[in-house]
Protein backbone atom coordinates (compact mmCIF):
# COMPACT_ATOMS: atom_id res chain seq x y z
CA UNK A 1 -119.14 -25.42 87.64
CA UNK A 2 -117.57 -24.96 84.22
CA UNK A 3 -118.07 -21.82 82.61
CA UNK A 4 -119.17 -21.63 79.36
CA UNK A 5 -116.55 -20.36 77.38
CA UNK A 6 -114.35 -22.62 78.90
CA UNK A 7 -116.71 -25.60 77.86
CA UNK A 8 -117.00 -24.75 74.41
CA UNK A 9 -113.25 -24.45 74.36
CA UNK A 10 -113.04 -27.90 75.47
CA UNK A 11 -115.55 -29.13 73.18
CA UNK A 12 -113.86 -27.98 70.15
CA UNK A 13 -110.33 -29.74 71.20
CA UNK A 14 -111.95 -32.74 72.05
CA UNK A 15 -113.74 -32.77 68.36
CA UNK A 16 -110.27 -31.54 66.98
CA UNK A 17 -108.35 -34.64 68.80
CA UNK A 18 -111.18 -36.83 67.35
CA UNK A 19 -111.11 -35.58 64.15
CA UNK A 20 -107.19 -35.85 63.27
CA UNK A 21 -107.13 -39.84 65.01
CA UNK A 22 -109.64 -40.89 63.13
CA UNK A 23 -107.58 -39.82 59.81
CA UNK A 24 -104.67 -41.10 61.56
CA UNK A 25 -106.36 -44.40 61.70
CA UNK A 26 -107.95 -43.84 58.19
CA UNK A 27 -104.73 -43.17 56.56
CA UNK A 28 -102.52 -45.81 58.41
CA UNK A 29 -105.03 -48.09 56.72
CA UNK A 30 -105.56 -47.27 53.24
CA UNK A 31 -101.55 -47.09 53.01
CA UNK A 32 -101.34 -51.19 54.25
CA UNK A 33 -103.90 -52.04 51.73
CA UNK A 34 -102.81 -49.54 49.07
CA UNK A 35 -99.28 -51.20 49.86
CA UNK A 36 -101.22 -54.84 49.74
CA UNK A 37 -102.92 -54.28 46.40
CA UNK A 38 -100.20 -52.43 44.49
CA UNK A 39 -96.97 -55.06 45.57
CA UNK A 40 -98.37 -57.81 47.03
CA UNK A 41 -100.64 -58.43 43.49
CA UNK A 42 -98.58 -57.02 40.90
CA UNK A 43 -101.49 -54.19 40.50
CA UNK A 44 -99.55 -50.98 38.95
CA UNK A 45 -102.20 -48.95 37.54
CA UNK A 46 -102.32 -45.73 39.61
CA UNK A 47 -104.86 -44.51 37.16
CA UNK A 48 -107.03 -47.06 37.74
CA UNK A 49 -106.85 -47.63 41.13
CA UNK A 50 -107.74 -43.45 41.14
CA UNK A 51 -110.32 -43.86 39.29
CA UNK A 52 -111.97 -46.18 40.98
CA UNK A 53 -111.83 -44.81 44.14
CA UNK A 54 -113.46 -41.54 42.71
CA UNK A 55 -116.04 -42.95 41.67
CA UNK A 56 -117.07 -45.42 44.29
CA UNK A 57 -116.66 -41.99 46.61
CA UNK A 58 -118.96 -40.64 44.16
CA UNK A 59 -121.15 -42.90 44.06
CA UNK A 60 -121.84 -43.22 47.61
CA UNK A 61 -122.26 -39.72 48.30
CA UNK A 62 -124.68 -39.12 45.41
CA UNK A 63 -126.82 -41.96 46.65
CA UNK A 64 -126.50 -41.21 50.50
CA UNK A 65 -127.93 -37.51 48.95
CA UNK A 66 -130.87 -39.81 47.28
CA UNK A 67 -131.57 -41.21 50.57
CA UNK A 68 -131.49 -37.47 52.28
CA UNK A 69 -128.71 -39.03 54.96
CA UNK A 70 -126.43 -36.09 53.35
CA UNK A 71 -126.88 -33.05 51.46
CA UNK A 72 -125.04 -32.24 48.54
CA UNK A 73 -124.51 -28.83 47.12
CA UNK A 74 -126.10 -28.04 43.15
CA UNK A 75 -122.88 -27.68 40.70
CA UNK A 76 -122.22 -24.41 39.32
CA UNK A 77 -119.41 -22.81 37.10
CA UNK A 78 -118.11 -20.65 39.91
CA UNK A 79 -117.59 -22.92 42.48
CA UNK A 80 -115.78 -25.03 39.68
CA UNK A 81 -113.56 -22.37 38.80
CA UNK A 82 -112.55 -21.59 42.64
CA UNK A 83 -111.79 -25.55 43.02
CA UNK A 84 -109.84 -25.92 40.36
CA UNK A 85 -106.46 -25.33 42.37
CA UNK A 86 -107.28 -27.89 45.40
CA UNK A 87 -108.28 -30.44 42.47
CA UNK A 88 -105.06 -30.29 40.27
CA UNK A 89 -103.29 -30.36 43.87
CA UNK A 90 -105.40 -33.23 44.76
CA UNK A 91 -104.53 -35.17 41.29
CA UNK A 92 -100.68 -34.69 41.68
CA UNK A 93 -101.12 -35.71 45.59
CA UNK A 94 -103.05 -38.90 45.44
CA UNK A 95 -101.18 -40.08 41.84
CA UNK A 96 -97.57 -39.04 43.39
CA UNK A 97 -98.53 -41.00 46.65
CA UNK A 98 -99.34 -44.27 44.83
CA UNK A 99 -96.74 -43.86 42.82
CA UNK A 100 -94.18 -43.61 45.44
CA UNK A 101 -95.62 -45.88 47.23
CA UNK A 102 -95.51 -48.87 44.79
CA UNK A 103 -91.84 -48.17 44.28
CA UNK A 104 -90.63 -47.45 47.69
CA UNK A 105 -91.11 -49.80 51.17
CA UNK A 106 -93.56 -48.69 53.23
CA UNK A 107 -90.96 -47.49 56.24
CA UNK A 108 -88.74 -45.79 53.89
CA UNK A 109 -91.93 -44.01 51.84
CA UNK A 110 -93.58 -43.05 55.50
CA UNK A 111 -90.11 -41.81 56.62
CA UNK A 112 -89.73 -39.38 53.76
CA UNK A 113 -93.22 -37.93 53.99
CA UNK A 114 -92.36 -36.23 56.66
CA UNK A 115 -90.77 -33.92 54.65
CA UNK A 116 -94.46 -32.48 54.27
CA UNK A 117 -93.93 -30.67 57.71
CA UNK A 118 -91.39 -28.86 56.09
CA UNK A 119 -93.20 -27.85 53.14
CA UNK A 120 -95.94 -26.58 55.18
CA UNK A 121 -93.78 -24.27 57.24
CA UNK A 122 -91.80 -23.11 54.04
CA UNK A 123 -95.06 -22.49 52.40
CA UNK A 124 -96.51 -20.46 55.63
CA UNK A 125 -93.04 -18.55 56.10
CA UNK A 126 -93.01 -17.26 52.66
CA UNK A 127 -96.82 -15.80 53.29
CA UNK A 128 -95.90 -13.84 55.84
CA UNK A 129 -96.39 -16.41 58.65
CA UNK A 130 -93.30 -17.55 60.35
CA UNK A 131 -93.80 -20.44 62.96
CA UNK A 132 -92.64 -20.27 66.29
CA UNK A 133 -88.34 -21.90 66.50
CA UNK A 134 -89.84 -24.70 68.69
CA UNK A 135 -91.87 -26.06 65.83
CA UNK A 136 -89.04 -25.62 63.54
CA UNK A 137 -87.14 -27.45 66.01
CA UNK A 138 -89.39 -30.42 66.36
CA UNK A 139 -89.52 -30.84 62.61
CA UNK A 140 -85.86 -30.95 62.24
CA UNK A 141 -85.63 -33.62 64.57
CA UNK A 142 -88.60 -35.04 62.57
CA UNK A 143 -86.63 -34.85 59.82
CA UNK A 144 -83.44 -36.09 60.88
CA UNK A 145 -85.39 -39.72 62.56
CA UNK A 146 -86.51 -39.68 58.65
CA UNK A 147 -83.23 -39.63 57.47
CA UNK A 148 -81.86 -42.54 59.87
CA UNK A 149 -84.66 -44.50 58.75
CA UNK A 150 -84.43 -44.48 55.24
CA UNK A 151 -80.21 -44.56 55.06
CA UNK A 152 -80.85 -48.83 54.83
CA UNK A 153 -82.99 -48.32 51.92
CA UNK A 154 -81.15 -46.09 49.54
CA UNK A 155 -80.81 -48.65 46.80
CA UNK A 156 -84.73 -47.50 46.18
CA UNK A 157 -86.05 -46.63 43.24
CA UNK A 158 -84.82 -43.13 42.14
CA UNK A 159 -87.72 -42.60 40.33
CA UNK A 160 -89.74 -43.43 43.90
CA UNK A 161 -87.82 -40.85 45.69
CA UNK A 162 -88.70 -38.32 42.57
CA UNK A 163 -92.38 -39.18 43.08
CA UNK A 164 -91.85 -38.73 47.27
CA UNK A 165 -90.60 -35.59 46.62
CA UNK A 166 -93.29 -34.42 44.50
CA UNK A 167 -96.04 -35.67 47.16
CA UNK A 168 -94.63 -33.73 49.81
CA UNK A 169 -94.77 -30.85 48.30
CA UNK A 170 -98.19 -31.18 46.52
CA UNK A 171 -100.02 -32.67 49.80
CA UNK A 172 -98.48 -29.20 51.65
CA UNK A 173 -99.86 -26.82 49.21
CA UNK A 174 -103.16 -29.17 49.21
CA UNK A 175 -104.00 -29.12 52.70
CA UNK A 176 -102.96 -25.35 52.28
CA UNK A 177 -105.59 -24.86 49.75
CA UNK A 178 -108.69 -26.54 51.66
CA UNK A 179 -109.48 -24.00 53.93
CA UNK A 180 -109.13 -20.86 50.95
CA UNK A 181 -111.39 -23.17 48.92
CA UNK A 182 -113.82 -23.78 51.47
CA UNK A 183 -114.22 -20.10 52.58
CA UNK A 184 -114.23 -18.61 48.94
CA UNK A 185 -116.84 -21.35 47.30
CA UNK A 186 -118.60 -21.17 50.91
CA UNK A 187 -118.65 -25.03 50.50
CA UNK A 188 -118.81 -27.09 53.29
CA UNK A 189 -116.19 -30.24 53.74
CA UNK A 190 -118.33 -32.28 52.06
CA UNK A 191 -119.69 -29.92 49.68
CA UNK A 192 -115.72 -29.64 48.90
CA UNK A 193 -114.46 -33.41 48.53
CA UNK A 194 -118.21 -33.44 46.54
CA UNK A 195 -116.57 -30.66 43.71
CA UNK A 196 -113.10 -32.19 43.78
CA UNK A 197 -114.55 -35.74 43.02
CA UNK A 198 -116.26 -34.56 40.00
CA UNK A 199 -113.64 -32.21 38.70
CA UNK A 200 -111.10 -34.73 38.89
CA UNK A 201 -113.01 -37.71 37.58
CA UNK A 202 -113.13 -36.21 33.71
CA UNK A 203 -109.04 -35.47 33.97
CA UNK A 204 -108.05 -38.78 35.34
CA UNK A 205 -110.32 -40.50 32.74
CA UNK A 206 -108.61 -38.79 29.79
CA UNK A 207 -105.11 -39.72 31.73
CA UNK A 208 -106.55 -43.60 32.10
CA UNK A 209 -107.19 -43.16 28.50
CA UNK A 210 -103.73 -41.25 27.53
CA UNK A 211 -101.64 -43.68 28.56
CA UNK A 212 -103.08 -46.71 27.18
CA UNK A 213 -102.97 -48.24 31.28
CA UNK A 214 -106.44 -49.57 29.82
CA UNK A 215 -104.60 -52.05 27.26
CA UNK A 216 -102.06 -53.36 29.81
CA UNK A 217 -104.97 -53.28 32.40
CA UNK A 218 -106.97 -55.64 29.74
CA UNK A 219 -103.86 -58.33 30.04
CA UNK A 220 -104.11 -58.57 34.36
CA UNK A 221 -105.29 -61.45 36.19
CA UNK A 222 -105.00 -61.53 39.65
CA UNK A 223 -103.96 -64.04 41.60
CA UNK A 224 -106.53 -65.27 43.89
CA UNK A 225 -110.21 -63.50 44.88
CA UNK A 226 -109.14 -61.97 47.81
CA UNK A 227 -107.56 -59.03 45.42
CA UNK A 228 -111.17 -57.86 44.93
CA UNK A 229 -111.97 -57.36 48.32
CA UNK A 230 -108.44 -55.45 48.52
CA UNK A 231 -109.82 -52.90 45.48
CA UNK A 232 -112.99 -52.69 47.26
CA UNK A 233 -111.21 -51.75 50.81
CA UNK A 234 -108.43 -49.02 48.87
CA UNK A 235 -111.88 -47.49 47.11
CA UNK A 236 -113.66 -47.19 50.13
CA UNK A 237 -111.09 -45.99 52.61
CA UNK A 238 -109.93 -43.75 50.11
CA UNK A 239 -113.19 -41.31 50.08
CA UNK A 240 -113.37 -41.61 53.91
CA UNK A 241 -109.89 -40.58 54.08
CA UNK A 242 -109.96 -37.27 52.34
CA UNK A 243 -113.23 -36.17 53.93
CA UNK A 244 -111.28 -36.71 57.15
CA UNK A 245 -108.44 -34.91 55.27
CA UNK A 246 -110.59 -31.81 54.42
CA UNK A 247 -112.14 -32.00 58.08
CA UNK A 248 -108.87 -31.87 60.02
CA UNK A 249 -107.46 -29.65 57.95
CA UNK A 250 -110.19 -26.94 59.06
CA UNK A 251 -111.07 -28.05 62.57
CA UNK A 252 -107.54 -28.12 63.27
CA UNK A 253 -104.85 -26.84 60.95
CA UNK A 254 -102.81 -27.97 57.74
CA UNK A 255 -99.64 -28.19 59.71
CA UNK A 256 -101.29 -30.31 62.83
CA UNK A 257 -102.93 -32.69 60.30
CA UNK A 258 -99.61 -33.48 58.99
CA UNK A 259 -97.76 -33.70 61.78
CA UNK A 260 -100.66 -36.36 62.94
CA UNK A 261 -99.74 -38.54 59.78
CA UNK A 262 -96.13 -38.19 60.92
CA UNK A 263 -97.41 -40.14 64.02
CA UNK A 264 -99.43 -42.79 62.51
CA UNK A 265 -96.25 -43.44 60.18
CA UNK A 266 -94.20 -45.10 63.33
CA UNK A 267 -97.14 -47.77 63.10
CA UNK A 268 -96.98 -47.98 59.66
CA UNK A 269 -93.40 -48.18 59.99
CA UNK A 270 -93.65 -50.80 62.14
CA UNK A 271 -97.04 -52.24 60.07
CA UNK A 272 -94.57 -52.53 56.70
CA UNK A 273 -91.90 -54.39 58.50
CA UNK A 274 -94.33 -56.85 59.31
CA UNK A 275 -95.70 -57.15 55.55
């Protein structure tokens, strides 16, 4: 007979396990049809895209609230102000990663994320909390199978590897920032991808607006119909995937969540070869 302790135990690393393949999954997806939408249709509005995804996250949360399937916490001023990190983090993360993205081949821009790893441990170190030299170990190795990947592909974009760079580190000190946020704003994961939705809605309006990406938006056509249901499946997967993001990053930890997108990336890999 198992004993209890032991069965909770084994509960909570089969939920963990569950958790981080399902944003595997989530976020092997959303980077094929990101990929799709963005190269394969000429679409190179980050803003946009952004924006849309917000708000059809948005949207479906605040009517799945109407319905009672979920609850959503009331909005007050102090649980704005204690989001306000994770959401500017979020912003550079997301707009960084489509960026890149666009610019960059889908092996060579899931190579170079691993970099995130790195961050991560950097980030940890310099708070007092130094990771074990196996870990360090398997990210250098990590890091080095990045580095043999990407040496075909060096006549990228510059610009690309800029934005890389900069979504490394921002998706480190964002999955860093989930757990403070949650425990400070005692918000669950919901109740946090609920705050950071409507935070960063207003700011990536005025951006939309900013740069004028509505005029040149204005002059797109699409070729063919089946772009549509493309948007539709980037807006969709995208609120799914960071839930899942906010989840693993709890259940599990910032480092293991990253380390799991490391492991999805040898399908994507693989995935952007084939597109």
């Amino acid at each position: 007979m198992v004993a209890e302790p032991e069965r909770v135990e084994k509960g909570g690393m089969m939920r963990g396990l569950a958790v981080v393949f399902a944003y595997g999954v989530t976020s092997l997806a959303i980077t094929m049809v990101n990929k799709v939408v963005m190269s394969s249709y000429g679409f190179s509005f980050e803003m946009t895209l952004l924006l849309c995804q917000l708000l059809v996250g948005t949207s479906s949360m605040l009517l799945l609230s109407k319905l009672n399937i979920l609850s959503l916490p009331p909005l007050n001023l102090q649980r704005m102000r204690e989001c306000v990190p994770l959401t500017l983090c979020f912003f550079v993360y997301v707009l960084s990663g489509l960026g890149s993205l666009r610019s960059l081949s889908v092996p060579t821009w899931a190579a170079l994320r691993r970099l995130t790893c790195l961050f991560i441990l950097l980030l940890d170190h310099r708070e007092g909390k130094p990771a074990p030299r196996t870990i360090w170990a398997s990210v250098a190795l990590m890091l080095t199978g990045a580095l043999v990947a990407a040496r075909n592909d060096i006549e990228g974009s510059a610009v690309g590897y800029a934005q890389v760079l900069v979504n490394c580190v921002s998706s480190a000190q964002y999955l860093r920032e989930v757990g403070r946020v949650k425990k400070a704003a005692s918000l669950s994961e919901l109740g946090v991808l609920y705050y950071t939705n409507v935070l960063c809605i207003p700011v990536v309006a005025a951006c939309f607006l900013a740069t004028g990406e509505y005029a040149q938006l204005a002059r797109f056509e699409p070729s063919g119909g089946a772009f549509w249901a493309w948007l539709g499946a980037s807006a969709s997967l995208a609120g799914l995937l960071n839930y899942l993001v906010f989840l693993s990053a709890t259940v599990n930890s910032p480092l293991t969540t990253s380390v799991a997108g490391q492991v999805k990336n040898v399908a994507g890999s693989l995935g952007g070869y084939i597109l």
